[in-house]
N, C-alpha and C. Protein backbone atom coordinates (compact mmCIF):
# COMPACT_ATOMS: atom_id res chain seq x y z
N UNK A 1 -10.22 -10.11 6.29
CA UNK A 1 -10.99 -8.90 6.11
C UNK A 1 -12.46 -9.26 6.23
N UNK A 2 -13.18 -8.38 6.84
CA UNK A 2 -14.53 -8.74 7.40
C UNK A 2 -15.75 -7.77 6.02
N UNK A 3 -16.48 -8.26 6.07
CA UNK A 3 -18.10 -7.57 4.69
C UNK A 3 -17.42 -6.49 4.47
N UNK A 4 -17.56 -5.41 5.73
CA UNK A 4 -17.31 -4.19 5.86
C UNK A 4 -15.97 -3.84 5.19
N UNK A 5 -14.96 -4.45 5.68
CA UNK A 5 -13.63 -4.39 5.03
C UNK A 5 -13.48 -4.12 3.70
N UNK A 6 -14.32 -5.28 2.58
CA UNK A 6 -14.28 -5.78 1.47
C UNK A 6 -15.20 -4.50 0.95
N UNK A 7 -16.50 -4.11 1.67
CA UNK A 7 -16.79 -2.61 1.27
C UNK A 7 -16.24 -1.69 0.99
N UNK A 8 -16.00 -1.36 1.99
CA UNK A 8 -14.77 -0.14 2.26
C UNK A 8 -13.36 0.18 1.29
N UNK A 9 -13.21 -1.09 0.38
CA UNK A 9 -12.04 -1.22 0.05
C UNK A 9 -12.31 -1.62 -1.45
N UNK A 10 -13.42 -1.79 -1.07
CA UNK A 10 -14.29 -2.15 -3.19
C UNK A 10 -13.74 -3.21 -3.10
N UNK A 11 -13.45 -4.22 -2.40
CA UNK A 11 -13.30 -5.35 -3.26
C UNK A 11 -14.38 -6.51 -3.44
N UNK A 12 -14.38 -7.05 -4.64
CA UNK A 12 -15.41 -7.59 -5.05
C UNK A 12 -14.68 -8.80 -5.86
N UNK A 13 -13.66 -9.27 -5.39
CA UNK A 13 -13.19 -10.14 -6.19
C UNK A 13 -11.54 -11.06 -5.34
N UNK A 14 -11.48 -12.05 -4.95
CA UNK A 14 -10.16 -12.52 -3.78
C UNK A 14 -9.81 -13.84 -4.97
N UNK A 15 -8.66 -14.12 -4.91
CA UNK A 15 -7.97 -14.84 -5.12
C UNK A 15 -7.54 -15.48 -4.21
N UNK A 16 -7.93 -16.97 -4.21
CA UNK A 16 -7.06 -18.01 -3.09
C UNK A 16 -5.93 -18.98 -3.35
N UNK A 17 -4.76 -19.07 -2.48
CA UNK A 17 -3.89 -19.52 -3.23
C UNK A 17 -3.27 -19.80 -1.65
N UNK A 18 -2.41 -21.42 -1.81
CA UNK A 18 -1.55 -21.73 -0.65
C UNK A 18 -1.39 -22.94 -0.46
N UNK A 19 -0.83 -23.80 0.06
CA UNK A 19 -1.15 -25.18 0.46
C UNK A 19 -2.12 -25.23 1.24
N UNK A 20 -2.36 -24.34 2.15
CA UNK A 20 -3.91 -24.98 2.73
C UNK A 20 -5.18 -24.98 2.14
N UNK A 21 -5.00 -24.56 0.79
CA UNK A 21 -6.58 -25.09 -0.16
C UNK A 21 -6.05 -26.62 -0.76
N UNK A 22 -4.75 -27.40 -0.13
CA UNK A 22 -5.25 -28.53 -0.75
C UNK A 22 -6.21 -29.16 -0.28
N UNK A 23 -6.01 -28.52 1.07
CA UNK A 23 -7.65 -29.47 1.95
C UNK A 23 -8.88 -29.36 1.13
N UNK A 24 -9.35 -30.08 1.07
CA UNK A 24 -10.90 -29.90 -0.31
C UNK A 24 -11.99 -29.69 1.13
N UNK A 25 -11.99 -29.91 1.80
CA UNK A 25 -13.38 -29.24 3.22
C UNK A 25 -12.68 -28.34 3.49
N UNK A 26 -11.74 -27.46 3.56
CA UNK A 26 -11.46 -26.10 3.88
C UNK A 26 -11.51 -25.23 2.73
N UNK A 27 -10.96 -25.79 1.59
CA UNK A 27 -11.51 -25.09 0.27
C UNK A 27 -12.68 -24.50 0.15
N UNK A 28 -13.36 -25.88 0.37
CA UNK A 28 -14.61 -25.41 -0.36
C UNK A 28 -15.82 -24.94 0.57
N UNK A 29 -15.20 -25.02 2.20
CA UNK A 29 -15.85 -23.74 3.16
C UNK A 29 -15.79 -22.62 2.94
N UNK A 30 -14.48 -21.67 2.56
CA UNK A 30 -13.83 -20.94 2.48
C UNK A 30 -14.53 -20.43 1.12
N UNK A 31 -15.20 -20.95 0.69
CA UNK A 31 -15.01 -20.61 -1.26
C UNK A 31 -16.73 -20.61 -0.51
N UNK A 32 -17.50 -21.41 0.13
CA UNK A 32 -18.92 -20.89 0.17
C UNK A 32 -19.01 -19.75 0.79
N UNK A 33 -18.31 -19.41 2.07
CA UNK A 33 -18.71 -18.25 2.99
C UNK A 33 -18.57 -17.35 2.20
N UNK A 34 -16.84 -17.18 1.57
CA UNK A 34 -16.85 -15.73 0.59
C UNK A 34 -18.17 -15.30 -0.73
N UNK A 35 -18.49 -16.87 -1.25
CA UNK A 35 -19.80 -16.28 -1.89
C UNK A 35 -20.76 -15.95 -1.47
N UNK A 36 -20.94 -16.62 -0.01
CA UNK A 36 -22.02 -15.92 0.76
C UNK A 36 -22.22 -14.80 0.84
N UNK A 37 -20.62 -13.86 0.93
CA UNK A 37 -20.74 -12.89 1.32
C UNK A 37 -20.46 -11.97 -0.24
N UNK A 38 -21.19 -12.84 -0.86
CA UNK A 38 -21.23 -11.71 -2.24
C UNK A 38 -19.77 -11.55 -3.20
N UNK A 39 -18.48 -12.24 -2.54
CA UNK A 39 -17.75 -11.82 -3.37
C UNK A 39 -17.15 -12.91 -4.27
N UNK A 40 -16.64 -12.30 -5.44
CA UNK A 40 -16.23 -13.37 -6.62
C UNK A 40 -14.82 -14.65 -5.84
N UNK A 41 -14.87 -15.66 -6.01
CA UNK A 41 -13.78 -16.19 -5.53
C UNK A 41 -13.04 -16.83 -6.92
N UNK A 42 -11.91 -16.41 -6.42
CA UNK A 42 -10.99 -17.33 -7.77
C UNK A 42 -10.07 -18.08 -7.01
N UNK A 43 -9.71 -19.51 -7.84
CA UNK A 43 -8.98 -20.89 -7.56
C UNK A 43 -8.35 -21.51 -8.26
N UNK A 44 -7.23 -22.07 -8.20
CA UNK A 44 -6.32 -22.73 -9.18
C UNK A 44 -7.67 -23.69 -9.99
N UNK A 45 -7.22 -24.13 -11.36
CA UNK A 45 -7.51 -24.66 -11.81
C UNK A 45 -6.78 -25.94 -12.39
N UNK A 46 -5.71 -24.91 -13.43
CA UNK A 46 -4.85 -25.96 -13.97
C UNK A 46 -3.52 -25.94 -13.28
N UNK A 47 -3.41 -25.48 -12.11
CA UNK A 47 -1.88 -25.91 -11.62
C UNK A 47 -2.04 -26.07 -9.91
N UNK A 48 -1.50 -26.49 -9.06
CA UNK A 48 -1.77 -26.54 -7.44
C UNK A 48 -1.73 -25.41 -7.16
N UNK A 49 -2.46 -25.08 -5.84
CA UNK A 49 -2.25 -23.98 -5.13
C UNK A 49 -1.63 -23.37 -4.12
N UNK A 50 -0.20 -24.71 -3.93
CA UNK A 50 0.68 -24.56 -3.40
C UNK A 50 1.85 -24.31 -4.08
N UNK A 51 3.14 -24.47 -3.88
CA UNK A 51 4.21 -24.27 -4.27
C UNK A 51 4.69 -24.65 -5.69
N UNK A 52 3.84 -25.61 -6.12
CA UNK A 52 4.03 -26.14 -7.54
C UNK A 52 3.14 -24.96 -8.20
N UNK A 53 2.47 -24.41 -8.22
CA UNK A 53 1.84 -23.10 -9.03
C UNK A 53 2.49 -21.95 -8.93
N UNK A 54 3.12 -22.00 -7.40
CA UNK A 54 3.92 -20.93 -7.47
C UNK A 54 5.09 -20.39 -8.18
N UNK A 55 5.81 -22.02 -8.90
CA UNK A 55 7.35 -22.65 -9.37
C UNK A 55 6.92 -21.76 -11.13
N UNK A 56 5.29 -22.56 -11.09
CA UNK A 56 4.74 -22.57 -12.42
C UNK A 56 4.73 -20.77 -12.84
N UNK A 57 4.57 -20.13 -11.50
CA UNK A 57 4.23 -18.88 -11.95
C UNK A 57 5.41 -18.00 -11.84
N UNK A 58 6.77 -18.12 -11.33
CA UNK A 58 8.03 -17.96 -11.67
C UNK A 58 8.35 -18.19 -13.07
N UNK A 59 8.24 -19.28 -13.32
CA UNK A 59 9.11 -19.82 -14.85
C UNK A 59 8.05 -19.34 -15.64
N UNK A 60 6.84 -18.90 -15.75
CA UNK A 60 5.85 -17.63 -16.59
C UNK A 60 7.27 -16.71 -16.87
N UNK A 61 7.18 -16.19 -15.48
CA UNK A 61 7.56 -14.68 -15.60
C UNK A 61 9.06 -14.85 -15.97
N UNK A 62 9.81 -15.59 -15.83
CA UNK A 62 11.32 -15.78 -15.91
C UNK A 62 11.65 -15.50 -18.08
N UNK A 63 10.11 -16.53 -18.38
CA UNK A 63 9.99 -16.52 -20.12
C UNK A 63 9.92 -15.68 -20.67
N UNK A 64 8.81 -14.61 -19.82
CA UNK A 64 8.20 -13.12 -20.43
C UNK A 64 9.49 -12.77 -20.22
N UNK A 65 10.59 -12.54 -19.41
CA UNK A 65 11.62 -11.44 -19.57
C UNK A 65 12.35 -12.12 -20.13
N UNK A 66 12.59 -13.33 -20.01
CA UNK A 66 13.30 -13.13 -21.59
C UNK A 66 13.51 -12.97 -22.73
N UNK A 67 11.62 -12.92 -23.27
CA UNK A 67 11.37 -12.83 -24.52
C UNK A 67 11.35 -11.11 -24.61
N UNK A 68 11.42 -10.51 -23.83
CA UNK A 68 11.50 -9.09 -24.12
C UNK A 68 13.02 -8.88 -23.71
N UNK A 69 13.80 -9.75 -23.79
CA UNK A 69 15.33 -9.49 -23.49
C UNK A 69 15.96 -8.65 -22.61
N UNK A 70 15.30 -8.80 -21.22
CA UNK A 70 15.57 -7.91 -20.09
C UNK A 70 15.97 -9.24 -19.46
């Protein structure tokens, strides 16, 4: 999505997530241009941003339903 896009659409805030932010020079291109262009970027912190965060963010949600017994 291009400035205009992210206008048009209010967004002011992207989440990045995938195996290709393990690259740390594509990351952290990717993470300057979008601030360039004004918008908030968010990034794994405490878990990868590949498939192991993804596992992590399954077995979240697998806990929540079971603690509400659905």
């Amino acid at each position: 999505m291009d400035r205009a896009g992210a206008r048009r659409e209010r967004i002011t805030t992207v989440a990045l997530g995938g195996g290709c932010l393990l690259n740390r020079l594509l990351a952290s291109q990717l993470c300057a241009l979008l601030r360039g262009r004004g918008l908030t970027v968010l990034t794994a912190m405490q878990a990868p941003p590949n498939d192991g965060g993804i596992s992590l963010g399954q077995a979240w949600v697998a806990q929540r339903q079971l603690q509400r017994g659905n």
